[in-house]
N, C-alpha and C. Protein backbone atom coordinates (compact mmCIF):
# COMPACT_ATOMS: atom_id res chain seq x y z
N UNK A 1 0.83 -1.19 0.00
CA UNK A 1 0.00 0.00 0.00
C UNK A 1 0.87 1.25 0.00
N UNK A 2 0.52 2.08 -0.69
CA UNK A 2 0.96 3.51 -0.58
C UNK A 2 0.27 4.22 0.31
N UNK A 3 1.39 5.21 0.87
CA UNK A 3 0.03 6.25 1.62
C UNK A 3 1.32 7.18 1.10
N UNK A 4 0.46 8.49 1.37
CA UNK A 4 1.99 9.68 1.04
C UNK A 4 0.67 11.27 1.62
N UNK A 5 2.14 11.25 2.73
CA UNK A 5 0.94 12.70 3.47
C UNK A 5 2.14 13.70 3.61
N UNK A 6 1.56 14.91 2.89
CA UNK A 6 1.97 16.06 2.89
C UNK A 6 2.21 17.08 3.84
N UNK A 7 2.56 17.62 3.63
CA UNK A 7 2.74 19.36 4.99
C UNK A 7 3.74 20.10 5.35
N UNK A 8 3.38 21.31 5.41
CA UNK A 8 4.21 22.26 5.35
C UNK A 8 3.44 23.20 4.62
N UNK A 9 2.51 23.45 4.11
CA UNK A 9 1.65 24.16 3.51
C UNK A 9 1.08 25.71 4.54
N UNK A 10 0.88 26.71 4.05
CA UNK A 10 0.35 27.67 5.11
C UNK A 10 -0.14 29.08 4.16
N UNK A 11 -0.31 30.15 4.94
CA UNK A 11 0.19 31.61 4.20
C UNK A 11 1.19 32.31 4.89
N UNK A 12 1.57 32.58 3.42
CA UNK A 12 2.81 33.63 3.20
C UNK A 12 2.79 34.66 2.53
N UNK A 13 3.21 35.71 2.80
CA UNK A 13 3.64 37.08 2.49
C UNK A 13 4.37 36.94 0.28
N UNK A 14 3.91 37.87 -0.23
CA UNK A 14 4.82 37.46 -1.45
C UNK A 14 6.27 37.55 -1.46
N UNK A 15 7.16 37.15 -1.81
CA UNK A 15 8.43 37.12 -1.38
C UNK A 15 8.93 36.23 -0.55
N UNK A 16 8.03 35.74 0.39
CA UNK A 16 8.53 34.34 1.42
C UNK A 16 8.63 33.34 1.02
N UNK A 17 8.85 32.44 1.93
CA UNK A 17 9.25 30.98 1.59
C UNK A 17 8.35 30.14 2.38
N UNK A 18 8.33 28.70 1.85
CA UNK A 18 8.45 27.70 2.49
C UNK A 18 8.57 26.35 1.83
N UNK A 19 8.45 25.71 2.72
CA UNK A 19 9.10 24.24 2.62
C UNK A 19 8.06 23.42 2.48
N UNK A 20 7.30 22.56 1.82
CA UNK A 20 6.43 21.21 1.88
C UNK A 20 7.21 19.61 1.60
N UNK A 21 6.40 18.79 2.71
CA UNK A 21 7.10 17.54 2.80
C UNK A 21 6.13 16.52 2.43
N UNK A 22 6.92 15.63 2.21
CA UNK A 22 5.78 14.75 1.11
C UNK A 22 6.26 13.27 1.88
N UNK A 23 5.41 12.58 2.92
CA UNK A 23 6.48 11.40 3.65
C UNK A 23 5.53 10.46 2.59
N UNK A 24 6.55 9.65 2.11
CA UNK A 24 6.06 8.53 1.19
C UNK A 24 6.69 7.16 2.11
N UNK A 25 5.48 6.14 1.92
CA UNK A 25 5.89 4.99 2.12
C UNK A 25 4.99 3.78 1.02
N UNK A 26 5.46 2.82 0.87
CA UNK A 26 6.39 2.12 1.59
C UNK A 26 8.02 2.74 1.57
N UNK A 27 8.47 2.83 0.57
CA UNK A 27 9.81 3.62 0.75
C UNK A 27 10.16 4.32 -0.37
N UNK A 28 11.26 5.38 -0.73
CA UNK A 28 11.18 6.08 -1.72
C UNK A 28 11.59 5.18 -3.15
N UNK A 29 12.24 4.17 -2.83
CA UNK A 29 12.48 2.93 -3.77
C UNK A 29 12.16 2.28 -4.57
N UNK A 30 10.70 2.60 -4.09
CA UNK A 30 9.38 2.12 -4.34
C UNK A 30 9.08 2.75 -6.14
N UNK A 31 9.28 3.72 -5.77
CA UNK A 31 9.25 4.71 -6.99
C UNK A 31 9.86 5.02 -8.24
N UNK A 32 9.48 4.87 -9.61
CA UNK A 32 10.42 5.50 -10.61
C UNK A 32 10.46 7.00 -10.36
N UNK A 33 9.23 7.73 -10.29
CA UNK A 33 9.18 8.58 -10.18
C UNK A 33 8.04 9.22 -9.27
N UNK A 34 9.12 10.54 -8.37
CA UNK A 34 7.85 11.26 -7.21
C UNK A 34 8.06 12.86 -8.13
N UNK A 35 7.22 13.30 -7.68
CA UNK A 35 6.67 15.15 -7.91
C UNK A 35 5.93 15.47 -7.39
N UNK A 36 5.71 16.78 -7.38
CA UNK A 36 5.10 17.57 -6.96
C UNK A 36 4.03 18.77 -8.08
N UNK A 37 2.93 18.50 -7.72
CA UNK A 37 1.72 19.35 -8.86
C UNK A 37 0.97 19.95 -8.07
N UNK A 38 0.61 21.13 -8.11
CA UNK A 38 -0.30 22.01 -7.70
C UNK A 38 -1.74 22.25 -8.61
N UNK A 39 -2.75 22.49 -8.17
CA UNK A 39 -3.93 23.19 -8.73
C UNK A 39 -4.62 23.83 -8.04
N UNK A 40 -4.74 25.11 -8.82
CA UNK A 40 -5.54 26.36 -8.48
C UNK A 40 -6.71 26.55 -8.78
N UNK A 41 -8.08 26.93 -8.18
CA UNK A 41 -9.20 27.29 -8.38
C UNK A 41 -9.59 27.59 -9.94
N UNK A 42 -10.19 26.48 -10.40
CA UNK A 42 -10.73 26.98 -11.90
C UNK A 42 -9.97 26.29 -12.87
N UNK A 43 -8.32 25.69 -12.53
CA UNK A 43 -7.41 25.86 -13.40
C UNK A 43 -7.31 23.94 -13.33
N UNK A 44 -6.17 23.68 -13.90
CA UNK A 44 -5.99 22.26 -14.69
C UNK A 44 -4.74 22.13 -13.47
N UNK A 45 -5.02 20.55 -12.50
CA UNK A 45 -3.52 20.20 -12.30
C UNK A 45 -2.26 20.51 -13.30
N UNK A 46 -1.23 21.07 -12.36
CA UNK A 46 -0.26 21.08 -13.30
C UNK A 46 1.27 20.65 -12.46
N UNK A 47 2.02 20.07 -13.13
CA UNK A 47 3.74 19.90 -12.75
C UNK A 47 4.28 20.97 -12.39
N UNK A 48 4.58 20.51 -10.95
CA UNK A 48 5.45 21.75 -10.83
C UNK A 48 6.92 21.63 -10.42
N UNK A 49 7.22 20.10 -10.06
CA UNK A 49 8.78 19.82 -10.47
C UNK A 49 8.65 18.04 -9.82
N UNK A 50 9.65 17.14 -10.64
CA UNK A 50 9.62 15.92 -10.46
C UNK A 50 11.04 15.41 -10.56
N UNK A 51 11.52 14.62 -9.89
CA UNK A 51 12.73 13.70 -9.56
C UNK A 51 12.45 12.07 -9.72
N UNK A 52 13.39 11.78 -10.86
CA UNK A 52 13.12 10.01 -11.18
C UNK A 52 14.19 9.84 -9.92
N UNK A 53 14.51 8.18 -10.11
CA UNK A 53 14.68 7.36 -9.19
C UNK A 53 16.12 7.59 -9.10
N UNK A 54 16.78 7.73 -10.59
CA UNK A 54 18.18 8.50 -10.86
C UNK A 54 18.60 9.76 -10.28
N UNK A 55 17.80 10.59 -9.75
CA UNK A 55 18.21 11.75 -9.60
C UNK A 55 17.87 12.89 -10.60
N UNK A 56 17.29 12.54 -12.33
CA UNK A 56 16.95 13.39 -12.89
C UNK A 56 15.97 14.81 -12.33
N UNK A 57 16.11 15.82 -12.04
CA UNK A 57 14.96 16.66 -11.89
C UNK A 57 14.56 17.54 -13.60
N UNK A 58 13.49 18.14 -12.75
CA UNK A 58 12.75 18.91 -14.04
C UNK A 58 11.60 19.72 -13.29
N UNK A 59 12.09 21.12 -13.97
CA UNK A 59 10.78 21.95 -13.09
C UNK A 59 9.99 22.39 -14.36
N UNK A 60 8.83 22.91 -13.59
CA UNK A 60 8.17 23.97 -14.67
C UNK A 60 8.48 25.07 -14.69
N UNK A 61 8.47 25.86 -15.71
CA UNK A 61 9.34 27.48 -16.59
C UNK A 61 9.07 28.23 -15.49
N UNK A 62 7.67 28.03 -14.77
CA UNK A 62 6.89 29.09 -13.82
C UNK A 62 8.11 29.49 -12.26
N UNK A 63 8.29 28.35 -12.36
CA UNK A 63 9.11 28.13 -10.94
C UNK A 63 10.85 27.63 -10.90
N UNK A 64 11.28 27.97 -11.77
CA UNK A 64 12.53 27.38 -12.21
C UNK A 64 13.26 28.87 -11.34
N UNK A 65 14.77 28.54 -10.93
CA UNK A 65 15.10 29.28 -9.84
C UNK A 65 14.77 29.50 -8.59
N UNK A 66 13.14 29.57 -8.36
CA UNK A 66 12.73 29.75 -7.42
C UNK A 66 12.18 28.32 -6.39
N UNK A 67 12.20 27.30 -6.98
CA UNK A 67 11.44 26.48 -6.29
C UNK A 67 12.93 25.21 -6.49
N UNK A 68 13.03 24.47 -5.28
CA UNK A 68 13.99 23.15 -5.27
C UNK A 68 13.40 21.71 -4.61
N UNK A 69 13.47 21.04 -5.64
CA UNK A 69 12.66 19.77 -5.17
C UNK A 69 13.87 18.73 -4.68
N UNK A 70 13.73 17.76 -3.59
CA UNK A 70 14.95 17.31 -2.88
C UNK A 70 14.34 16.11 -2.47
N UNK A 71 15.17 15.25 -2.16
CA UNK A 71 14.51 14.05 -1.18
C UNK A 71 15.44 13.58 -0.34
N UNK A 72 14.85 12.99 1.29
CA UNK A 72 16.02 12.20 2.20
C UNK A 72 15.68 10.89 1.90
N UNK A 73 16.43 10.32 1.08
CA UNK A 73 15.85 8.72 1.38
C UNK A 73 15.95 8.29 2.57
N UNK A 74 16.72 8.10 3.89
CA UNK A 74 17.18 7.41 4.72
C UNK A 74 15.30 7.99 5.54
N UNK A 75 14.24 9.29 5.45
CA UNK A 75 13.70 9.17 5.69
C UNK A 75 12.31 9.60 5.09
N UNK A 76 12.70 8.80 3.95
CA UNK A 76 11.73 8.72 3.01
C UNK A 76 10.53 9.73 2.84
N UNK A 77 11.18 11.01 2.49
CA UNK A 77 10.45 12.19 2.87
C UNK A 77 11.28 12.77 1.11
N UNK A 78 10.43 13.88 0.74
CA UNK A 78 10.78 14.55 -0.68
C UNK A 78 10.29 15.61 -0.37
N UNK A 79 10.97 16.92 -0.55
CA UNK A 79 10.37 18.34 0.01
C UNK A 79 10.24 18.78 -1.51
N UNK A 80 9.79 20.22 -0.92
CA UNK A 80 10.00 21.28 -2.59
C UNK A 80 10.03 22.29 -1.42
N UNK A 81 11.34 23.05 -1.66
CA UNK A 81 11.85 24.47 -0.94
C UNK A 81 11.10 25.36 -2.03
N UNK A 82 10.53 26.26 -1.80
CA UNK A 82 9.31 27.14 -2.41
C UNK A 82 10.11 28.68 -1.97
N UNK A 83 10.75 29.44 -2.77
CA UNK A 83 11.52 31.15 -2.31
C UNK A 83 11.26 31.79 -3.18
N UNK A 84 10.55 32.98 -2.94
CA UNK A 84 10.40 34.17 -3.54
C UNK A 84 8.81 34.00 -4.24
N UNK A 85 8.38 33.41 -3.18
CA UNK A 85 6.81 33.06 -3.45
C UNK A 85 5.93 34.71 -4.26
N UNK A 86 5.08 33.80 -5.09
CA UNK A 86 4.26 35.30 -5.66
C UNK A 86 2.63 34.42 -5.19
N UNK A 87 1.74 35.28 -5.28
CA UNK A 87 0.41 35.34 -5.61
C UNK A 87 -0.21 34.41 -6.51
N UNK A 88 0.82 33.73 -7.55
CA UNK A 88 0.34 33.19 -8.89
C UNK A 88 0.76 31.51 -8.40
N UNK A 89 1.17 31.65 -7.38
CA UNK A 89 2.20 30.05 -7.00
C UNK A 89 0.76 30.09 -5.74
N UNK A 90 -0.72 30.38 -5.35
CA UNK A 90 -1.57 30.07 -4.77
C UNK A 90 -2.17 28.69 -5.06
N UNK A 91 -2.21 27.90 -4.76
CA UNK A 91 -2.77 26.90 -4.87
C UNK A 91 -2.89 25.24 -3.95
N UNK A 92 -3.21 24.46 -4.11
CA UNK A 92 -3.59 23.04 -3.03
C UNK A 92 -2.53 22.28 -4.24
N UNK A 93 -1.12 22.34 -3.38
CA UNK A 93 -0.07 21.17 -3.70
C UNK A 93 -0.21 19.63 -3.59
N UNK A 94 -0.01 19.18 -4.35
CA UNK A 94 -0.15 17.42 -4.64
C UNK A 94 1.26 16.87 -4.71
N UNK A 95 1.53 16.21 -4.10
CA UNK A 95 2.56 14.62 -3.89
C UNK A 95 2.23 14.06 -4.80
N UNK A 96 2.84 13.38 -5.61
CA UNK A 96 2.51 12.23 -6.80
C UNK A 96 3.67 11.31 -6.71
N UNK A 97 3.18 9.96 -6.78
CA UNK A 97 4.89 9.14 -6.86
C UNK A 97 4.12 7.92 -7.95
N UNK A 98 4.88 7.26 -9.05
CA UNK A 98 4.57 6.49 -9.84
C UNK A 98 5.64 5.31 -9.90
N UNK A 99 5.11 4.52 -9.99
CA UNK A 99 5.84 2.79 -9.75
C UNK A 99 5.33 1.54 -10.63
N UNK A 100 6.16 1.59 -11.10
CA UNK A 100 5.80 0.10 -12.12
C UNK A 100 4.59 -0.85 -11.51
N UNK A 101 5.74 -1.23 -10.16
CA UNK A 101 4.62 -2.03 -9.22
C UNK A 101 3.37 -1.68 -9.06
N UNK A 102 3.52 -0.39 -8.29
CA UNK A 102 2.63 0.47 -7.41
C UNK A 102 1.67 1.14 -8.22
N UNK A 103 2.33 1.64 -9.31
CA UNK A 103 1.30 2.20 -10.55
C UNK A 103 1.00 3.66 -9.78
N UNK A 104 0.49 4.93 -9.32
CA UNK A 104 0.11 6.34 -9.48
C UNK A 104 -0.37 6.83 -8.36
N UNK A 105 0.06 7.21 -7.34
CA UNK A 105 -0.24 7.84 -6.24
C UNK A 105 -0.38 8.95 -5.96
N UNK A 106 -1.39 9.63 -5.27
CA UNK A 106 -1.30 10.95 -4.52
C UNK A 106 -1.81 11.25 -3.64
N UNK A 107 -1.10 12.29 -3.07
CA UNK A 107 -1.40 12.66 -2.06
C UNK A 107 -2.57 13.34 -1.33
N UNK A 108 -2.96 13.68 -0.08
CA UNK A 108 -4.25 14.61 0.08
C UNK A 108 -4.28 16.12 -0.20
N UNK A 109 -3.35 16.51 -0.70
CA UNK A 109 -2.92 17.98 -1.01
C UNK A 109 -2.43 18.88 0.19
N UNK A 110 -1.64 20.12 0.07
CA UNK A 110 -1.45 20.87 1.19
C UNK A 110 -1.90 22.09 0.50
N UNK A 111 -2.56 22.78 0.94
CA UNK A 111 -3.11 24.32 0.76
C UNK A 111 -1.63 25.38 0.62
N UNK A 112 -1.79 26.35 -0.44
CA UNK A 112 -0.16 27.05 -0.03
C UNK A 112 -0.97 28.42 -0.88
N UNK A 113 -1.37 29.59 0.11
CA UNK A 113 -1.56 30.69 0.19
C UNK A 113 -0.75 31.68 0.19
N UNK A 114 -0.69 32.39 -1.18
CA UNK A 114 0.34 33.48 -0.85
C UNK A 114 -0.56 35.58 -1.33
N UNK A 115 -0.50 36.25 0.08
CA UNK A 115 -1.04 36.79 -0.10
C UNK A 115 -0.91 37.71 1.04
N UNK A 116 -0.63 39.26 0.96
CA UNK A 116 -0.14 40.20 1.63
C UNK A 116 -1.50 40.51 2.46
């Protein structure tokens, strides 16, 4: 079974930061590939940066510089460091991890409010 629960989600000021954690189990191993997708009110899930099992990353144009997606394997946790947050990066973040085995997971979302 997969489970994968998120957090770190909140409001922030434009210009701030934060951090969301994505604890995946059974283990990150498990996975060809985990990411991270957000969707906003009205709008279409979308990618907002993903790491294969290699280490490949890949962000979207929106967030490139500003956003770093990472993982601890030893505790099977995958963040996305989120800096220099705007108004347009508002939205309920999604965990996703995909596995041959396991086949397409996600998460319950974390809310991430940015707004003066």
């Amino acid at each position: 079974q997969v489970r994968l629960v998120e957090s770190g989600g909140g409001l922030v000021q434009p210009g701030g930061s934060l951090r969301l954690s994505c604890l995946v189990s059974p283990n990150i191993f498990s996975f060809n590939t985990m990411g991270w997708y957000r969707q906003a009110p009205g709008n279409q899930r979308e990618l907002v940066a993903s790491i294969t099992e290699g280490g490949l990353i890949r962000y979207s144009d929106s967030v490139k510089g500003r956003f770093t997606i990472s993982r601890d394997i030893n505790k099977n946790i995958m963040y996305l460091q989120m800096n220099g947050l705007k108004p347009d990066d508002t939205a309920v973040h999604y965990c996703k991890t995909n596995g041959i085995r396991l086949g397409v997971s996600w998460g319950q979302g974390t809310q991430v409010t940015v707004s003066s």
